[in-house]
Protein backbone atom coordinates (compact mmCIF):
# COMPACT_ATOMS: atom_id res chain seq x y z
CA UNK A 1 64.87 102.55 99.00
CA UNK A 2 65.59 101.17 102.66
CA UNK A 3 68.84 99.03 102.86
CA UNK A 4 69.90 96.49 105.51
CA UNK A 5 72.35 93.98 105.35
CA UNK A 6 73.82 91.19 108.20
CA UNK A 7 77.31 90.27 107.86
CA UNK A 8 80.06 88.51 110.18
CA UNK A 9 82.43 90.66 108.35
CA UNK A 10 82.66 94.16 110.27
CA UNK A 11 83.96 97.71 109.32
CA UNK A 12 85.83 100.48 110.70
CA UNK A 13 85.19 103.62 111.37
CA UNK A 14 86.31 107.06 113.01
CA UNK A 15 84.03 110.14 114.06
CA UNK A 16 81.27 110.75 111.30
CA UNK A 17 82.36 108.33 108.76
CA UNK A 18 83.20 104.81 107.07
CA UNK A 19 87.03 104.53 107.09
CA UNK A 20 88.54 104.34 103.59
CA UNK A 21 87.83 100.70 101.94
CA UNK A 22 89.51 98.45 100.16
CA UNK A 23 89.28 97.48 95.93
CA UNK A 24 87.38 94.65 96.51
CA UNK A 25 85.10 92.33 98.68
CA UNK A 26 82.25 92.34 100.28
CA UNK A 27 82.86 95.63 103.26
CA UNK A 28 83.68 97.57 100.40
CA UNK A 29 80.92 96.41 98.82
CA UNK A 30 78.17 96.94 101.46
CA UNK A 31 80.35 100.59 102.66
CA UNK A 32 79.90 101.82 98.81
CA UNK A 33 75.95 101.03 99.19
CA UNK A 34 75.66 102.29 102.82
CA UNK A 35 77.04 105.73 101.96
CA UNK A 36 74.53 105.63 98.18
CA UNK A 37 71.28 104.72 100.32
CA UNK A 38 71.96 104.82 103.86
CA UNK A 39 70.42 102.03 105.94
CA UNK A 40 71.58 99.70 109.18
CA UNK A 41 74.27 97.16 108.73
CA UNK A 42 74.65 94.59 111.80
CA UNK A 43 77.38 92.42 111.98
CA UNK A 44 79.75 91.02 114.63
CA UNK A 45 81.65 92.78 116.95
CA UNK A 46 85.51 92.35 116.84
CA UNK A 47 87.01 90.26 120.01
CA UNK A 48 86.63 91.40 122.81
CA UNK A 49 83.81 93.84 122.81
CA UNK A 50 80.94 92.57 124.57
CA UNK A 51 78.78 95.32 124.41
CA UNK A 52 76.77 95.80 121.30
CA UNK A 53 76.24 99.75 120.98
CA UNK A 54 74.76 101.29 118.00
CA UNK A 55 77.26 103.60 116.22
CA UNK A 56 75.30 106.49 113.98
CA UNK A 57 77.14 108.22 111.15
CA UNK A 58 76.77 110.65 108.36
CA UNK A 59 74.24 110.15 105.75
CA UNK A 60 71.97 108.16 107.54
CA UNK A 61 73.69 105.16 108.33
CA UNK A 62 73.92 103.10 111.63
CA UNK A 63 76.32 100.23 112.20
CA UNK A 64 75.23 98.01 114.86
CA UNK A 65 78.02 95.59 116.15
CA UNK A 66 76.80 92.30 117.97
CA UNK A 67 78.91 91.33 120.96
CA UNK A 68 79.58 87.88 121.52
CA UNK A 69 81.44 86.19 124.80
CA UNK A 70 84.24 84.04 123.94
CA UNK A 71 82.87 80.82 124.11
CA UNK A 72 79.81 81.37 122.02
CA UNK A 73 82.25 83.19 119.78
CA UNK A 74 84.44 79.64 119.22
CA UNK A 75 81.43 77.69 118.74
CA UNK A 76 79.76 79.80 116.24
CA UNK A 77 82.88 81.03 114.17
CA UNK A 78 85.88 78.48 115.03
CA UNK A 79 83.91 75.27 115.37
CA UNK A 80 80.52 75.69 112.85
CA UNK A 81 81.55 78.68 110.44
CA UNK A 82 84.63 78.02 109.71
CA UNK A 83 85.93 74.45 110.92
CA UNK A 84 82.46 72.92 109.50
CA UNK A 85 81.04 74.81 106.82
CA UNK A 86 84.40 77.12 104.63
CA UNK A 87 85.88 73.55 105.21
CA UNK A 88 82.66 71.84 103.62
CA UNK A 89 82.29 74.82 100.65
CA UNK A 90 85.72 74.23 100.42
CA UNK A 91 86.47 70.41 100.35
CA UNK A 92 88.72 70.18 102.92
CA UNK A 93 87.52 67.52 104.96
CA UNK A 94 89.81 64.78 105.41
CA UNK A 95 86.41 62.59 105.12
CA UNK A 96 88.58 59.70 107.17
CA UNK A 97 89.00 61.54 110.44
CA UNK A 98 86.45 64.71 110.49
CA UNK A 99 84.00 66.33 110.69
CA UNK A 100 82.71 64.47 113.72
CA UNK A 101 79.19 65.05 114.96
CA UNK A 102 79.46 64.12 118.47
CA UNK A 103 78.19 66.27 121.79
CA UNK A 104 80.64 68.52 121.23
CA UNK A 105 79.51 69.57 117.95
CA UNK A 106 75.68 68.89 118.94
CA UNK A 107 77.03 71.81 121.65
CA UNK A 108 78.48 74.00 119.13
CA UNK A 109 75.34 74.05 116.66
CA UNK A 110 73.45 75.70 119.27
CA UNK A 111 76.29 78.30 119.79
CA UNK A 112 76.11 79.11 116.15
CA UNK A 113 72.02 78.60 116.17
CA UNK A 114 72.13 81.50 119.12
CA UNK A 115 73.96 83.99 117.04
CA UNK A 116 71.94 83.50 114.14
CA UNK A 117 68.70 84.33 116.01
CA UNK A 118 70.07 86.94 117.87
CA UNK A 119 71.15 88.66 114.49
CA UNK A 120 67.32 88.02 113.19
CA UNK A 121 66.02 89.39 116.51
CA UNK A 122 68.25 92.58 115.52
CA UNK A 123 67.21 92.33 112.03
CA UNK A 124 63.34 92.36 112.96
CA UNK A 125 63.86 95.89 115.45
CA UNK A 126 64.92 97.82 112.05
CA UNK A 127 63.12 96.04 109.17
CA UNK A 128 59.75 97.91 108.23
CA UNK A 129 58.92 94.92 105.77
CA UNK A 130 58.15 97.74 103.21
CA UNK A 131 57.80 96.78 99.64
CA UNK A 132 60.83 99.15 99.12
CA UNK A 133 63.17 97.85 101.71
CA UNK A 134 66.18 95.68 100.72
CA UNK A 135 67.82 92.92 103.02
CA UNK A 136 71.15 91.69 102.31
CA UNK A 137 72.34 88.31 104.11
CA UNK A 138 76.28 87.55 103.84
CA UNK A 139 78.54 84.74 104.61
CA UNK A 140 78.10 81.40 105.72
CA UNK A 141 78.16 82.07 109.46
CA UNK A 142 74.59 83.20 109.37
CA UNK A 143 72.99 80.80 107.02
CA UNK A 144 70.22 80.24 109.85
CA UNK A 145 69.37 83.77 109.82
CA UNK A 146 66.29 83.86 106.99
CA UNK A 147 64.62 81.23 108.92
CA UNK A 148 64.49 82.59 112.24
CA UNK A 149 63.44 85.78 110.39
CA UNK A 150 60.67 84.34 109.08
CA UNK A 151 59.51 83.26 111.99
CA UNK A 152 60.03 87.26 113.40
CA UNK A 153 58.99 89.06 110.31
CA UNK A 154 55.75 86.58 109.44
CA UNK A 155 54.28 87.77 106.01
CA UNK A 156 57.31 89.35 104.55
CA UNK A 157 56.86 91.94 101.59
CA UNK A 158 60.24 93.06 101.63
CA UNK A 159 62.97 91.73 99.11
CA UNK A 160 65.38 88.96 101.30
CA UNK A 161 68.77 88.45 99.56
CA UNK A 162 71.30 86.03 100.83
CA UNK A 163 74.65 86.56 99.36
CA UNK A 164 77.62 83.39 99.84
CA UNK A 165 80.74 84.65 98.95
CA UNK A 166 82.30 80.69 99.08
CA UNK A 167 82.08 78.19 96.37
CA UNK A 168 78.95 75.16 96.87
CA UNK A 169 80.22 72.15 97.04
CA UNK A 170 78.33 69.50 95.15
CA UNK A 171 75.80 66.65 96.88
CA UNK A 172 77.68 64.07 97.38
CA UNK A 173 80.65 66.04 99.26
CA UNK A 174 77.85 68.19 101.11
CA UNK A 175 76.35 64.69 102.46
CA UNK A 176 79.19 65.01 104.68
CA UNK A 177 76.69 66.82 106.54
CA UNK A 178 73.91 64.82 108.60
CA UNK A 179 69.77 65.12 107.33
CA UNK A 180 69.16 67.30 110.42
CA UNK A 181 71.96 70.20 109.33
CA UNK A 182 71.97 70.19 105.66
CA UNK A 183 68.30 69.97 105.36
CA UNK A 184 68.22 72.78 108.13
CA UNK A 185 70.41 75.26 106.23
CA UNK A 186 69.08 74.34 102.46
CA UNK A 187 65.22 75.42 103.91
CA UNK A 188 66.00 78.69 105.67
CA UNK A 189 67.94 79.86 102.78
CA UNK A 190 64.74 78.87 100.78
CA UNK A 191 63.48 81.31 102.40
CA UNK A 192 65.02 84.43 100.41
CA UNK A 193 64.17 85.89 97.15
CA UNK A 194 67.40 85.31 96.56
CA UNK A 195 70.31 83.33 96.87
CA UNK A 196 73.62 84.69 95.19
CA UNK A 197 77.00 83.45 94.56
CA UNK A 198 79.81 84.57 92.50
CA UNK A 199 79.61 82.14 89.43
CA UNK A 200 77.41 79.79 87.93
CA UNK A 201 79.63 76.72 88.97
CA UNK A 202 78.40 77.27 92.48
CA UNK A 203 74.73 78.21 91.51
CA UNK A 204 74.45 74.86 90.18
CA UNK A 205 75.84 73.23 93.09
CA UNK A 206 73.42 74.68 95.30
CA UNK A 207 70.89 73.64 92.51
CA UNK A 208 72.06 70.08 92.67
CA UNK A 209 72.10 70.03 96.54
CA UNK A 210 68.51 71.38 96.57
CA UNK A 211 67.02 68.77 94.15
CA UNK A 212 69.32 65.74 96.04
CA UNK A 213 68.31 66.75 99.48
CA UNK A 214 64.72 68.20 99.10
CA UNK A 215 62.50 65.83 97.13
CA UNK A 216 59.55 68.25 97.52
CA UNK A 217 61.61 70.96 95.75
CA UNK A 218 60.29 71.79 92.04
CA UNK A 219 63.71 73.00 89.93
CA UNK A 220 62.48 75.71 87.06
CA UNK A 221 65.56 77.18 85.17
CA UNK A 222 67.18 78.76 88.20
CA UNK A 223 64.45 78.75 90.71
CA UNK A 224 63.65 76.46 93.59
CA UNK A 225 59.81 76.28 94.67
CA UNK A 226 59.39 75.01 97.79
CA UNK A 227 56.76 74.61 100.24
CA UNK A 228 54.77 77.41 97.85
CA UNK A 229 57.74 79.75 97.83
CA UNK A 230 59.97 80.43 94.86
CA UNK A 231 63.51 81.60 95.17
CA UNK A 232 65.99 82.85 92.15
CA UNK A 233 69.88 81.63 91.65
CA UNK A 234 71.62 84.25 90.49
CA UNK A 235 76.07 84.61 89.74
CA UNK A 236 77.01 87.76 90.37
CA UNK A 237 80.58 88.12 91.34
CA UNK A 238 81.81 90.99 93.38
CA UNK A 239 83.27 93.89 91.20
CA UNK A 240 86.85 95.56 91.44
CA UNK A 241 86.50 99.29 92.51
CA UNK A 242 88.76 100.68 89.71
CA UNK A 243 89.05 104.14 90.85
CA UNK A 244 90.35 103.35 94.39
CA UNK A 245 93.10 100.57 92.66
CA UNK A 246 94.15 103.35 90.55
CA UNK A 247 94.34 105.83 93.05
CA UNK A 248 96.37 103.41 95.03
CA UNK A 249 99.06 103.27 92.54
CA UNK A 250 100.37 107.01 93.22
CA UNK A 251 100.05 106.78 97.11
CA UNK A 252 103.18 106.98 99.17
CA UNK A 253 102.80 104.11 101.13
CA UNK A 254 102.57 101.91 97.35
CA UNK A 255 105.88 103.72 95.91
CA UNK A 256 107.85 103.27 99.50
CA UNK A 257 106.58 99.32 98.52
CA UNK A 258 108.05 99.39 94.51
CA UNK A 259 110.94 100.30 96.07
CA UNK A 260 111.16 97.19 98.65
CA UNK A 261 110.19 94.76 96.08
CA UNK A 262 112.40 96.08 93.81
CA UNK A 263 115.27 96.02 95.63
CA UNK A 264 114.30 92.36 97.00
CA UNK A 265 113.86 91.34 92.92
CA UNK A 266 117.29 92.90 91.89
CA UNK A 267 116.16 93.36 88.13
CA UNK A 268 114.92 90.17 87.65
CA UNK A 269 111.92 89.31 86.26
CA UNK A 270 108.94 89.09 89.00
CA UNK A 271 105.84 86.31 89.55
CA UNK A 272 103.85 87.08 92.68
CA UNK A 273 100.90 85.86 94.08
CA UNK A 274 99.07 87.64 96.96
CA UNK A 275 96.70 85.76 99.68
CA UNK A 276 95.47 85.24 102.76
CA UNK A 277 96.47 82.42 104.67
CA UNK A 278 93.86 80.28 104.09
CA UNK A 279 93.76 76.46 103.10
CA UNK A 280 92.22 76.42 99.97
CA UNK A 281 94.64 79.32 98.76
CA UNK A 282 97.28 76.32 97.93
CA UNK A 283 100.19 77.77 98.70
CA UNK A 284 102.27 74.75 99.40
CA UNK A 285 101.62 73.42 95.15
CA UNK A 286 102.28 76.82 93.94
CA UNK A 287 105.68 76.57 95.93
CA UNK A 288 106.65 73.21 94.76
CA UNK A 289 105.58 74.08 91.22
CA UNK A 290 108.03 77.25 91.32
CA UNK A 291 110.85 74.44 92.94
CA UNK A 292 109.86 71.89 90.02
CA UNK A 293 110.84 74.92 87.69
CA UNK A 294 114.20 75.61 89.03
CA UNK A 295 114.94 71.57 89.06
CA UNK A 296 114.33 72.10 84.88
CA UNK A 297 116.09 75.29 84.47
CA UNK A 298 118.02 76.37 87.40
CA UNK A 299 119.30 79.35 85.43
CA UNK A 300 115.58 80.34 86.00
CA UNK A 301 117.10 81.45 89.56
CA UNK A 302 119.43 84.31 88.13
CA UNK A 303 116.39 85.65 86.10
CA UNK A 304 113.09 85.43 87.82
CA UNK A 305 112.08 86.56 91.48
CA UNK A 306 108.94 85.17 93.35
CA UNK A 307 107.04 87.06 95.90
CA UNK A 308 104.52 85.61 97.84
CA UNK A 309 102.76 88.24 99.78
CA UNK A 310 100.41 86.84 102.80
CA UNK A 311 98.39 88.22 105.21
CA UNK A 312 97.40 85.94 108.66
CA UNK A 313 93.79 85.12 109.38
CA UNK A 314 92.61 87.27 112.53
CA UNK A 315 91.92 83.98 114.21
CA UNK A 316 94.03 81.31 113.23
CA UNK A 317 93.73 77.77 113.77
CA UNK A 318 96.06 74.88 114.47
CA UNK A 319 95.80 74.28 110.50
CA UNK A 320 96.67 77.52 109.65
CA UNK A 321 99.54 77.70 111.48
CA UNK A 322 100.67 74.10 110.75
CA UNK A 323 99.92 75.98 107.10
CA UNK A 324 102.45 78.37 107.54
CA UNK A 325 105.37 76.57 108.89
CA UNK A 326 105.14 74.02 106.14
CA UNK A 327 104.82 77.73 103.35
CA UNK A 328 107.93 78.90 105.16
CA UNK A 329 109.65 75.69 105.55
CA UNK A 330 109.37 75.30 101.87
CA UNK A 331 110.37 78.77 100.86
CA UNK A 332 113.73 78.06 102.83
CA UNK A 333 114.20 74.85 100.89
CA UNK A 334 113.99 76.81 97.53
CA UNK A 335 116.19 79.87 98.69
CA UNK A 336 118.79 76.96 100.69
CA UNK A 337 118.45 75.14 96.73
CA UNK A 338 118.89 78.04 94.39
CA UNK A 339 119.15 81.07 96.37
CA UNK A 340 122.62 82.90 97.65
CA UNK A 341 123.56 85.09 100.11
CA UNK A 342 121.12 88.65 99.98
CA UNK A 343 119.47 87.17 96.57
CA UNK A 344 116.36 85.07 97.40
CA UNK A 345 115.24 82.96 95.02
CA UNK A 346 111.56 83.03 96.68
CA UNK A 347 110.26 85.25 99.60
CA UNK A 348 107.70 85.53 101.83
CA UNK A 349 105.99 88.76 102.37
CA UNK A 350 103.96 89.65 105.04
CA UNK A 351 102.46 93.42 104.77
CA UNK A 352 100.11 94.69 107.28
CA UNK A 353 101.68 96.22 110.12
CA UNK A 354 100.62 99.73 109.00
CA UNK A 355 97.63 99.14 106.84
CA UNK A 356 98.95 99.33 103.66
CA UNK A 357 98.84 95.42 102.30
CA UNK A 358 96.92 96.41 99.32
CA UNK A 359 99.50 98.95 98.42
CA UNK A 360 102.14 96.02 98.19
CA UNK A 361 99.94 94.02 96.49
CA UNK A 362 99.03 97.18 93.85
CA UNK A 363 102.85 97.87 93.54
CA UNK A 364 104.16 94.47 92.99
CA UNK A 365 101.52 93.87 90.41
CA UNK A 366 102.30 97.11 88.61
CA UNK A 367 106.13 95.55 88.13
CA UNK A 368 105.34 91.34 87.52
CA UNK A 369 105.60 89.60 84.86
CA UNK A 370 103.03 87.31 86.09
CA UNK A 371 100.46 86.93 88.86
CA UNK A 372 99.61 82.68 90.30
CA UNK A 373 96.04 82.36 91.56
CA UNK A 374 96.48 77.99 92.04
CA UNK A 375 93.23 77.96 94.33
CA UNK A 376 92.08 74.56 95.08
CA UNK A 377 88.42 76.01 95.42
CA UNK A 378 88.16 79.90 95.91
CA UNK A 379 84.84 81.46 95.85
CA UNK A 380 86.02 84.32 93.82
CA UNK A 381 89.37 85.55 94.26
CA UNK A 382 89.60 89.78 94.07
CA UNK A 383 93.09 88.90 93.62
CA UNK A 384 93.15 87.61 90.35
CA UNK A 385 90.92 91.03 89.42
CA UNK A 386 93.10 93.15 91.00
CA UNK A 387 96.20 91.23 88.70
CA UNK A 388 93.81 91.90 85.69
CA UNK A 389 93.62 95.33 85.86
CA UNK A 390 97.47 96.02 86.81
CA UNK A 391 99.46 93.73 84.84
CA UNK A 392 100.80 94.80 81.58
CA UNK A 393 100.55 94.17 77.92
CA UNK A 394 103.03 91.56 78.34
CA UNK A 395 102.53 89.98 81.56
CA UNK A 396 100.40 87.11 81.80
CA UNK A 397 97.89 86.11 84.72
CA UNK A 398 97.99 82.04 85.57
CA UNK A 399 94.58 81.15 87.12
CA UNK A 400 92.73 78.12 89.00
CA UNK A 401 90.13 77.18 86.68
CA UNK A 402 88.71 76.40 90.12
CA UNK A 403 88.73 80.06 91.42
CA UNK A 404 85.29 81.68 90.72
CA UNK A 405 86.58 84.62 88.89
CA UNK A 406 87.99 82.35 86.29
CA UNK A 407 84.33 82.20 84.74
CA UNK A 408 84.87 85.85 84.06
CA UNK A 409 88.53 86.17 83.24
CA UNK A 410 88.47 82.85 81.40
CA UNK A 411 89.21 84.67 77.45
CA UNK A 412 92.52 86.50 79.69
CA UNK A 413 94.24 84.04 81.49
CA UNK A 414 96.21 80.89 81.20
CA UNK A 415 94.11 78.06 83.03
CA UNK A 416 95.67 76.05 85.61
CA UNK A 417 94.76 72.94 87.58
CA UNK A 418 95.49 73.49 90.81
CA UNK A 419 96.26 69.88 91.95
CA UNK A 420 98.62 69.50 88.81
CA UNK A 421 101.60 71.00 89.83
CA UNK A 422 103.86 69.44 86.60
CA UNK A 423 101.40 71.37 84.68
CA UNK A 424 101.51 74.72 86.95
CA UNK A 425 105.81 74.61 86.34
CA UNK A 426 105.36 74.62 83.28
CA UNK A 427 102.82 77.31 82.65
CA UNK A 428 105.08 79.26 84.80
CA UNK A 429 108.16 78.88 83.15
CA UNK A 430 106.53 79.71 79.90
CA UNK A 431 105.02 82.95 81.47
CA UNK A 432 108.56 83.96 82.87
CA UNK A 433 110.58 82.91 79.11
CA UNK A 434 110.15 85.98 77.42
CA UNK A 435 107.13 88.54 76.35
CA UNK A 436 103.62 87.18 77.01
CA UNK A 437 99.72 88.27 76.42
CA UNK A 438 99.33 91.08 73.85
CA UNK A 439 97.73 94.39 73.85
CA UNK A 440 94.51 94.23 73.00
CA UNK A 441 93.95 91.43 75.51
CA UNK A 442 94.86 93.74 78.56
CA UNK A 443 92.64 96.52 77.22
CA UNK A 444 89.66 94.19 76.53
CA UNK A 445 90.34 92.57 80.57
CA UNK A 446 90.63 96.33 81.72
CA UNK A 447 87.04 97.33 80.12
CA UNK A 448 85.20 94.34 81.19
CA UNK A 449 86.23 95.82 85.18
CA UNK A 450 85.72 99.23 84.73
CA UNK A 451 82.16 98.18 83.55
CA UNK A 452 81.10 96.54 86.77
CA UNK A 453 79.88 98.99 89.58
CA UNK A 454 78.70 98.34 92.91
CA UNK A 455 74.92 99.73 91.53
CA UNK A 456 75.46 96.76 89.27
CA UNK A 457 75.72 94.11 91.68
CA UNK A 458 72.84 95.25 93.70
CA UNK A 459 70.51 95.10 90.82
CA UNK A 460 71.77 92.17 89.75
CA UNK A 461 71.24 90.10 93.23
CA UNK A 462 67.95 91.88 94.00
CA UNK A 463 66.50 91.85 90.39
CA UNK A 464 65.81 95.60 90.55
């Protein structure tokens, strides 16, 4: 079996070898089928580097890094991958004001066209189009990438899978996009075998879009036949590595964290949540919903700690920051409110510096009482996995039922909307009252993970 997989997303790596991955997402993911198969992996080059050197290392694997120049870099990531499309998959749009399709964003679409091609062109050197040979698309800055492909590869006998780790937004939101892009991206991802996504939720979405936007299109169960070609929906959400979150647990870096947290918490009772600093992560409602708590039972404050721990985007926007101030502006309200001197009510936590986030995020899970995942629209959410495996008998996980991962962890968690935040208070304050969940539960949560493998996934979204 030949493996090759595109992704914006990029690893590290020292002499011979992958550097050592994460629990969850998709590097890990494509690292734990690199070093099973071997194969090339081409993605994009962190800032800066221009050059676009292939890297070999053990057991037959070759990373090739594309280097883009700044500008083409803003058009295709700030302005088309993530201002357009994560804030399209996402519903973020303030449809009023934005997007705008002016020359500017005319300008930009051929930024992000230029990288797609250029990762097909790269594609086509290494692909033997061998009935053997597995391609893996990722993310929704290449969503162009299958049709220039097509038009490199011609007759293709290999098997084309295009993985979106983002939710689908439905038709009429994605009509926020003009004929000549959504049109564009629906019919070069028609061109895969496959197209994946994490639950069934956004599979349908995508269905939806395809039979709004596509009259030609013939729907059958979960395929899409068009223009003679047939292409197969399938969920199948990332797994948790187990054995590397477990192995976390006892690493130095994880038990110099349980003792920061705990001396932050001072014996109370802990809630934490744990996210990147992204919109859709709702941050701000899972603050005021922890403030609308302490309004009803201030006492609350003396009992219960909450730690929020957040990493920052590598490129942040404007929003993002504007994000964050509002987060921390709100945090200082609470701790101003029902905080006292050296005793926070709430804090902000932001890990990182030395490459050990996840081991915060393992240790304060192995100590809450409950873990908040209030997503507004989250593709998955490893998070919410990660809580699922670490949290106790007693602890309970509250979870968006808007986050992916909630059609897997549905039977273990207490469903929240993530707009309400009257009803998110009070599912908090119940979690925090007293003992929660029950033993059996966390078992039955804890053997659904350790089920899941990265061999798994890949037969699952190739139909091996």
């Amino acid at each position: 079996m030949r493996f090759l997989t595109c992704s914006n997303s990029c690893p590290t790596w020292d002499g011979g070898g992958l550097l050592p991955r994460s629990p969850g997402g998709l590097v890990p993911m494509v690292i734990a089928l690199l070093e099973e198969h071997g194969g090339h992996w081409i993605f994009t080059a962190p800032s800066g580097i221009q050059e676009s050197d292939t890297v070999s290392l053990d057991g037959d694997i070759w990373l090739h890094p594309i280097g883009l120049d700044e500008e083409i870099r803003r058009q295709h990531y700030d302005t088309v991958s993530i201002g357009l499309f994560l804030g399209l998959l996402h519903y973020l749009h303030d449809t009023a004001l934005q997007p705008v399709f002016d020359g500017a964003m005319v300008d930009a679409w051929a930024g992000y066209e230029a990288v797609n091609r250029a990762y097909a062109n790269r594609l086509g050197e290494f692909a033997e189009n061998s009935a053997d040979e597995l391609i893996l698309i990722n993310d929704p800055h290449l969503m162009l990438v299958p049709e220039f492909f097509a038009t490199w590869s011609g007759r293709r006998t290999s098997r084309l899978t295009y993985f979106l780790g983002t939710p689908w937004c439905e038709p009429d939101y994605f009509s926020v996009l003009p004929e000549w892009v959504r049109t564009r991206v629906l019919e070069s991802l028609l061109q895969c075998d496959v197209v994946g996504f994490h639950a069934d939720r956004w599979v349908n979405s995508f269905l939806a879009c395809c039979a709004r936007f596509l009259p030609s299109a013939r729907i059958e169960d979960r395929r899409v036949i068009y223009r003679g070609h047939a292409t197969r929906m399938v969920a199948a959400p990332f797994p948790l590595d187990v054995n590397i979150v477990e192995r976390m647990r006892d690493e130095p870096a994880t038990k110099r964290w349980e003792a920061r947290l705990a001396e932050k918490a001072q014996d109370r009772r802990i809630m934490v949540r744990a996210d990147r600093l992204d919109l859709w992560k709702n941050l701000p409602r899972g603050f005021a919903a922890y403030e609308a708590m302490l309004e009803r039972s201030p006492a609350l404050a003396n009992e219960c700690w909450f730690g929020a721990v957040v990493t920052i985007p590598s490129r942040a926007a404007d929003r993002h920051r504007a994000y964050q101030d509002l987060s921390e502006a709100m945090v200082l309200r609470i701790n101003e409110r029902f905080g006292c001197p050296g005793r926070d009510a709430v804090s902000l936590i932001y890990p990182g510096a030395n490459g050990d986030s996840r081991n915060c995020v393992v240790a304060a899970l192995g100590m809450s009482h409950a873990a908040l995942v209030n997503s507004t629209y989250d593709g998955l959410n490893l998070f919410a996995k990660e809580a699922a495996l670490l949290l106790g008998e007693h602890a309970s996980l509250l979870l968006s039922v808007n986050a992916g991962v909630y059609e897997q962890l549905r039977p273990y968690a207490v469903a929240l909307d993530p707009f309400d935040v009257d009803q998110t208070s009070i599912a908090m304050e119940v979690a925090l009252a007293g003992k929660r969940g029950e033993s059996d539960i966390m078992v039955a949560r804890q053997e659904l993970l350790r089920q899941e493998s990265a061999a798994h996934w890949l037969e699952a979204v190739f139909s091996i």
